[in-house]
C-alpha atoms as a PDB file:
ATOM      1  CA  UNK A   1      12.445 -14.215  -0.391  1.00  0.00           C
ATOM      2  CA  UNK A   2      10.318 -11.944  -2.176  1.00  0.00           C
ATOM      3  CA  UNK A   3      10.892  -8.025  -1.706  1.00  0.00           C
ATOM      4  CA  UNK A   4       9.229  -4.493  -3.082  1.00  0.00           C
ATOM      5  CA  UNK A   5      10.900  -2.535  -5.546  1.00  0.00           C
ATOM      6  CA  UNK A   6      12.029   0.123  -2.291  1.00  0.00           C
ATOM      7  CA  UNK A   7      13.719  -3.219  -0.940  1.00  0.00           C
ATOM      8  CA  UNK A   8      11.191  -4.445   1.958  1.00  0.00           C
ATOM      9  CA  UNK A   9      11.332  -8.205   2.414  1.00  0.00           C
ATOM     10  CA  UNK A  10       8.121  -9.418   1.669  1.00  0.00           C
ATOM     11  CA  UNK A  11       7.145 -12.901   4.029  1.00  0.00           C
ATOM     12  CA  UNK A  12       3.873 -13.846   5.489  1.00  0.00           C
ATOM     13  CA  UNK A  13       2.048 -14.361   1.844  1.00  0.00           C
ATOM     14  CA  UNK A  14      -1.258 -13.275   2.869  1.00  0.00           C
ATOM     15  CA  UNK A  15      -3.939 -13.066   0.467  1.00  0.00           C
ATOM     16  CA  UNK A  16      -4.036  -9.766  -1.495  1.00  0.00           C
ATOM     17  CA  UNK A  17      -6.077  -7.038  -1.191  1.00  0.00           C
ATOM     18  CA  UNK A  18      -8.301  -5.703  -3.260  1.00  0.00           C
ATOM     19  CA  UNK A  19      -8.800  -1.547  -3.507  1.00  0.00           C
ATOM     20  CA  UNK A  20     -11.661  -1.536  -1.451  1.00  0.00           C
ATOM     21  CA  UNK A  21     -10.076  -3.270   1.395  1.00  0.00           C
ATOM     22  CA  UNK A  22      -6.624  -1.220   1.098  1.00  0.00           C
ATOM     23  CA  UNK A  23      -8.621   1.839   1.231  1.00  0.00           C
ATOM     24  CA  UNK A  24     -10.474   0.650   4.339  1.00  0.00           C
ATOM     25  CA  UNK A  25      -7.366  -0.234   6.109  1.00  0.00           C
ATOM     26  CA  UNK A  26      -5.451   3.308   5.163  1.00  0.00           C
ATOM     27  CA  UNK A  27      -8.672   5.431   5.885  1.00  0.00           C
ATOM     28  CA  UNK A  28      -8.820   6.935   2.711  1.00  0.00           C
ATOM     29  CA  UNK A  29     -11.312   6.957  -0.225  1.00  0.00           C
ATOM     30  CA  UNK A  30     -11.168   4.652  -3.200  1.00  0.00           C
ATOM     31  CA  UNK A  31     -10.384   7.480  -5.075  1.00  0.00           C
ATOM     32  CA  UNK A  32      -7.605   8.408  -3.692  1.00  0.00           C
ATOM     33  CA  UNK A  33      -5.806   4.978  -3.954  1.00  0.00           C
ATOM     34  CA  UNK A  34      -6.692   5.472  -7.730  1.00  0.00           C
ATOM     35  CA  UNK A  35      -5.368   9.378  -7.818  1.00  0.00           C
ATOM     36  CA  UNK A  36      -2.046   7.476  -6.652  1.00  0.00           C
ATOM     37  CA  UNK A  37      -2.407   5.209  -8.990  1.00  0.00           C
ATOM     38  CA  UNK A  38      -2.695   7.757 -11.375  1.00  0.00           C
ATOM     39  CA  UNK A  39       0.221   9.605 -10.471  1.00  0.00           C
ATOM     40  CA  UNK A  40       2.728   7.218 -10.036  1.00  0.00           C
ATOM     41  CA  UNK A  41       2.911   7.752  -6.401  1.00  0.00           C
ATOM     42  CA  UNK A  42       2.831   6.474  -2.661  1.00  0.00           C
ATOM     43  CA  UNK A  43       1.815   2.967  -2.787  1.00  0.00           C
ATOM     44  CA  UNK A  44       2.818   0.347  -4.908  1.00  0.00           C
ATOM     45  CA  UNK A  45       0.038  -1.835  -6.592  1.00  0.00           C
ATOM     46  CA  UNK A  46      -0.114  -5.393  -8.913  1.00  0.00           C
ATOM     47  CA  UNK A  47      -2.284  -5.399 -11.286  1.00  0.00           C
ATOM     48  CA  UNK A  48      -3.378  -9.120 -12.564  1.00  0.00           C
ATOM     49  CA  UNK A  49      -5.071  -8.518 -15.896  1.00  0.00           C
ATOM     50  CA  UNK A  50      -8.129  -5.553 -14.950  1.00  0.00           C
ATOM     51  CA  UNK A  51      -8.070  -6.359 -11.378  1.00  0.00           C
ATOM     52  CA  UNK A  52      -6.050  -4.194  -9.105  1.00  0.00           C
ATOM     53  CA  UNK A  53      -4.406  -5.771  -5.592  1.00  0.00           C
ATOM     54  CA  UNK A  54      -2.409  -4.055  -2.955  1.00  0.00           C
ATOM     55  CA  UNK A  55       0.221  -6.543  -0.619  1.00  0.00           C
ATOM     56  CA  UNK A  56      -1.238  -6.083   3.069  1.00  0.00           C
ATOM     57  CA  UNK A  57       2.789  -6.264   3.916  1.00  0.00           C
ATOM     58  CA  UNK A  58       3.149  -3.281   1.786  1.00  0.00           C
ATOM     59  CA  UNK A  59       0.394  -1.810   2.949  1.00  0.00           C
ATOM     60  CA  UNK A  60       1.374  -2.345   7.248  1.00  0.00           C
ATOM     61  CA  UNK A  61       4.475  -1.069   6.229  1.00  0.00           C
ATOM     62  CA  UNK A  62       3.325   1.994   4.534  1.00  0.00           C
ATOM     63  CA  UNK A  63       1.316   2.887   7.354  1.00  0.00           C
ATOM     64  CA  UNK A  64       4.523   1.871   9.491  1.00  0.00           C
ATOM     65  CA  UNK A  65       6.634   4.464   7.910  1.00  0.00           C
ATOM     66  CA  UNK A  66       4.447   6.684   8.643  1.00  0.00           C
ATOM     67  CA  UNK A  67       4.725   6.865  12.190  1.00  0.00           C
ATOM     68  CA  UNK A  68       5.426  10.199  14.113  1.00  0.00           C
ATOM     69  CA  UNK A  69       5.751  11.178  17.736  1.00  0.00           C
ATOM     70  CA  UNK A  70       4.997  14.793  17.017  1.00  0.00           C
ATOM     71  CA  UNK A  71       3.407  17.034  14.379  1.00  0.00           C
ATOM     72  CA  UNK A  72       6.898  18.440  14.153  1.00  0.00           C
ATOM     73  CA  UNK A  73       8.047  15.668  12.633  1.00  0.00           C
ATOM     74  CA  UNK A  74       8.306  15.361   8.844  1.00  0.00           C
END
């Protein structure tokens, strides 16, 4: 069982994304993935050599967590 530094069990080994794709899939820009990147901040990444990949299960559950019922929510 593989799991993300912030502890989510990772499972379904689908193939990873690449920027372009995890960008697509949060509605942002490219550039902001890389800002992130940049920073230190929001999403984790892997990085195989140059080439940058996001994990579509970290990815779901980013966009998971950020789930609200109303804009008074945090």
């Amino acid at each position: 069982m593989l799991k993300t530094r912030a502890g989510q069990v990772l499972g379904t080994h689908l193939p990873l994304m690449n920027e372009r794709e995890a960008a697509r899939q949060l509605g942002l820009k490219v550039s902001t993935l890389r800002r992130w990147r940049w920073q230190g901040r929001e999403l984790e990444f892997i990085k195989i050599g140059h080439a940058v990949r996001y994990d579509p299960d970290v990815v779901n559950a980013y966009i998971e967590a950020r789930r609200r019922t109303s804009t008074s929510q945090a």
